[in-house]
Protein backbone atom coordinates (compact mmCIF):
# COMPACT_ATOMS: atom_id res chain seq x y z
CA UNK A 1 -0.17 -17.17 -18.74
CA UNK A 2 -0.32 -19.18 -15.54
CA UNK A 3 2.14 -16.51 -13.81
CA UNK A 4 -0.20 -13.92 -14.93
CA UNK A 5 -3.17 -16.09 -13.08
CA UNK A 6 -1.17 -16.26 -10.19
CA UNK A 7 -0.48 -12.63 -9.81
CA UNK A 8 -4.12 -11.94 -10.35
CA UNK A 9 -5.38 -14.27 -7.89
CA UNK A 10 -2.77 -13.02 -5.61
CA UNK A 11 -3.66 -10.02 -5.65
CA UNK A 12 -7.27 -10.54 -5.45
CA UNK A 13 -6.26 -12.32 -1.91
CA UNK A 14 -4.51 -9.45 -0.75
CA UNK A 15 -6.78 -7.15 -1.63
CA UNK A 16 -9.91 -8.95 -0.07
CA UNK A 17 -7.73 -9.72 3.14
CA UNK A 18 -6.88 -6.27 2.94
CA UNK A 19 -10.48 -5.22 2.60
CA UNK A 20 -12.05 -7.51 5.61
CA UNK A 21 -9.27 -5.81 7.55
CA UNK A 22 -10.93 -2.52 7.89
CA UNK A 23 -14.12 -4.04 8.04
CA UNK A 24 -13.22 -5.75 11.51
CA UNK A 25 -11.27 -2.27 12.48
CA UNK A 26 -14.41 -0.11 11.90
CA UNK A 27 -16.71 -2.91 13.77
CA UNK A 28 -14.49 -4.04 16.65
CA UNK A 29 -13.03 -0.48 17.12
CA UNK A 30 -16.32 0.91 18.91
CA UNK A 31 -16.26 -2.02 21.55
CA UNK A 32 -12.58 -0.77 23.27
CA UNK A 33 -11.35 -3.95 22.89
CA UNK A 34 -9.26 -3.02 20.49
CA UNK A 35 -5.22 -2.81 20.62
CA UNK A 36 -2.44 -1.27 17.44
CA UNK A 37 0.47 -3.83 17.56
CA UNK A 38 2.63 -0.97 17.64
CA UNK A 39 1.42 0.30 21.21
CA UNK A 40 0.03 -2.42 23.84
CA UNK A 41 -2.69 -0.15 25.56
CA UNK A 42 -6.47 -0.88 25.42
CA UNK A 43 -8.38 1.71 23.77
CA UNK A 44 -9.54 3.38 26.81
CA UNK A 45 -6.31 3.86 27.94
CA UNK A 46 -4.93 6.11 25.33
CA UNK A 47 -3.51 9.38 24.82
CA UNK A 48 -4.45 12.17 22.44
CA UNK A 49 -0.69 11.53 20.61
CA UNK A 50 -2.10 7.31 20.21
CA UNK A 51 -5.27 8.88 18.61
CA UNK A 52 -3.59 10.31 16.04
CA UNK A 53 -1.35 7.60 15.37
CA UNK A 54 -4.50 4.94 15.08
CA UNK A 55 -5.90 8.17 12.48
CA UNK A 56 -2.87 8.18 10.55
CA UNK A 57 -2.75 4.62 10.14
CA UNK A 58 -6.27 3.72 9.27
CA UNK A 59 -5.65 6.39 6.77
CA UNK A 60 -2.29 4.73 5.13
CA UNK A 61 -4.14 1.23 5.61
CA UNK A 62 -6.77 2.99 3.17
CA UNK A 63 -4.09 4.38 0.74
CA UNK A 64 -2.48 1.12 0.61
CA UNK A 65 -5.77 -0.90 -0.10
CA UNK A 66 -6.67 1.73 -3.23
CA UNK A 67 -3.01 0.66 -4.08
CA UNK A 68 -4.04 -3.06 -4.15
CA UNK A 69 -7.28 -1.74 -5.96
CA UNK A 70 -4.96 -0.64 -8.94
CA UNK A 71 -2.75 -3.13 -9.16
CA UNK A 72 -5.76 -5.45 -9.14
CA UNK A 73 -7.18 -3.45 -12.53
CA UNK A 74 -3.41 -4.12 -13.95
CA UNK A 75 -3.70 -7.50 -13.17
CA UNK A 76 -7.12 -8.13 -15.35
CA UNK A 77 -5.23 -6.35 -18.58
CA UNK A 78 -2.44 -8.63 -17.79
CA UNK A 79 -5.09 -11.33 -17.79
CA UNK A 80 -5.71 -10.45 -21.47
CA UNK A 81 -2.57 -9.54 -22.55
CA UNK A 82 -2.78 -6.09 -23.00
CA UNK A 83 0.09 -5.06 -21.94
CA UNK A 84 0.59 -2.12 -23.51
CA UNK A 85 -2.62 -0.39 -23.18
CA UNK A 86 -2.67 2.96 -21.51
CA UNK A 87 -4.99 2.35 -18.48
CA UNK A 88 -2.03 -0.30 -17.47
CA UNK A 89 0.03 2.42 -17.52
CA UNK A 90 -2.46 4.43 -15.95
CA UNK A 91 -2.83 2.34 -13.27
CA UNK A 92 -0.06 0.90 -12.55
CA UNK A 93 1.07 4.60 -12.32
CA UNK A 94 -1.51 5.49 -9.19
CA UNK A 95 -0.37 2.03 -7.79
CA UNK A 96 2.99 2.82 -7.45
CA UNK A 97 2.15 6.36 -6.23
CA UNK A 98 -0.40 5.05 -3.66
CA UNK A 99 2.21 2.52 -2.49
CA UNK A 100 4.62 5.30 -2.66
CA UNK A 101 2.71 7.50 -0.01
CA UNK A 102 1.49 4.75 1.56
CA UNK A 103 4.99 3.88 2.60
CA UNK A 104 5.99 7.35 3.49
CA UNK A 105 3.20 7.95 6.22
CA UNK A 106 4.32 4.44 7.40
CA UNK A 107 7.59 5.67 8.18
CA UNK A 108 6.17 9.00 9.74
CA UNK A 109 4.23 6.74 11.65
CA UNK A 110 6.88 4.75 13.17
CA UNK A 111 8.64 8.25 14.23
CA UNK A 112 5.10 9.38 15.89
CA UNK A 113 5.17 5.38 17.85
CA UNK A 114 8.85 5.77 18.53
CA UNK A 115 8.16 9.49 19.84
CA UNK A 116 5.24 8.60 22.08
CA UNK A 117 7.17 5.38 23.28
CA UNK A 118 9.98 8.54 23.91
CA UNK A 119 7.29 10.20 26.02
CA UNK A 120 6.27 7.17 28.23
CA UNK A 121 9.32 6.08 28.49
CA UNK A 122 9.89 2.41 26.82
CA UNK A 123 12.55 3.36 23.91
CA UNK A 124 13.54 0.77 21.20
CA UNK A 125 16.11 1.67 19.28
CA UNK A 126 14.91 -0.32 16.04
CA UNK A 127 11.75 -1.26 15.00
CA UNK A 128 11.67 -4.01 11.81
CA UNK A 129 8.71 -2.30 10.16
CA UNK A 130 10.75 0.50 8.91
CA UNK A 131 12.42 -1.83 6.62
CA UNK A 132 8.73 -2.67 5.35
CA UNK A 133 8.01 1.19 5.27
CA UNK A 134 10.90 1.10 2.79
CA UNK A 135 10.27 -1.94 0.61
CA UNK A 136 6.82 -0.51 0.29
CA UNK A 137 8.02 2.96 -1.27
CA UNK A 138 10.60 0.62 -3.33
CA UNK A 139 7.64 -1.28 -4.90
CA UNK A 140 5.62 2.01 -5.38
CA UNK A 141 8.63 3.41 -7.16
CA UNK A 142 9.56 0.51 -9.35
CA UNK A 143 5.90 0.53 -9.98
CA UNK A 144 5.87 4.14 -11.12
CA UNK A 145 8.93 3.66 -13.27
CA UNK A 146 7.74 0.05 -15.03
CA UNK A 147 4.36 2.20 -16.42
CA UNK A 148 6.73 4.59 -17.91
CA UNK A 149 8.86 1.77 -19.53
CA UNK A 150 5.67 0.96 -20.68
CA UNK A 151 4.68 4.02 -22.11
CA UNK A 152 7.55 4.39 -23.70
CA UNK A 153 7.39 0.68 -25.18
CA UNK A 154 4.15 1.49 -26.54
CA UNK A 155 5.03 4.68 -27.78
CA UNK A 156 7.61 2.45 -30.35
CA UNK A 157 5.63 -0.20 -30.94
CA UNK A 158 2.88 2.68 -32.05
CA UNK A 159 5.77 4.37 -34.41
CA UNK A 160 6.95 0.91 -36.00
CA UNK A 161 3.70 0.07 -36.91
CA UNK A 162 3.03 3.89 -38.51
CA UNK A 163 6.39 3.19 -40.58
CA UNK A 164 5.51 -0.61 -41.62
């Protein structure tokens, strides 16, 4: 039980850290102060090709947080043991998916930064976030496959008690 309030409260972290995050993007962002780690310009500065990369990853920094929001509605059935209920499976399911894409427009985004960095002329041949880009789609699909274990597990446990 205490792991159980540990991954909740986790979570909960995340998600509100998460959360405050775009808060302070959508405030700050209007001010042109504002930088992307990725690309060390000032707002003013940038190019129609850094637009769309601060769009496309505002948008996966939204899919990720209703990823969080999932796994934080797992985490409360955990909470009570319901483990085999079908909104954890539910959930857990558009968890994993959300991580899933989430990951997958990360990577696309570190082509589109790698491409503009191309263009200007400061090439790196290896960025570390990539392997984050593919732990995230790992988790998403390990996710995706642990609510159809436990589908499945309820599906027995539902057929064993018919037989009893």
């Amino acid at each position: 039980m205490k792991r159980n309030i540990l991954f909740k409260t986790l979570v909960d972290v995340l998600f509100i850290f998460q959360f405050i995050g775009v808060i302070t993007l959508v405030i700050v962002m209007p001010f042109g102060d504002t930088k992307i780690q990725m690309i060390d310009q000032p707002v003013v500065e940038w190019s129609w090709a850094l637009w769309l990369v601060l769009i496309l990853s505002f948008l996966t920094y939204i899919i990720f947080i209703l990823g969080l929001y999932h796994l934080r509605k797992v985490a409360r059935y955990l909470l009570v043991n319901k483990y085999f209920d079908l909104i954890v499976v539910n959930h857990l399911k558009r968890s994993g998916l959300y991580f899933v894409v989430t990951g997958i427009f990360s990577l696309v985004l570190l082509l589109m930064v790698w491409l503009v960095k191309i263009m200007t002329g400061k090439i790196a041949l290896y960025d570390s976030d990539i392997t984050l880009s593919f732990f995230i789609i790992t988790i998403g699909l390990f996710f995706i496959i642990q609510s159809d274990v436990i589908l499945n597990a309820k599906n027995f446990k539902d057929d064993s008690e018919l037989t009893i």
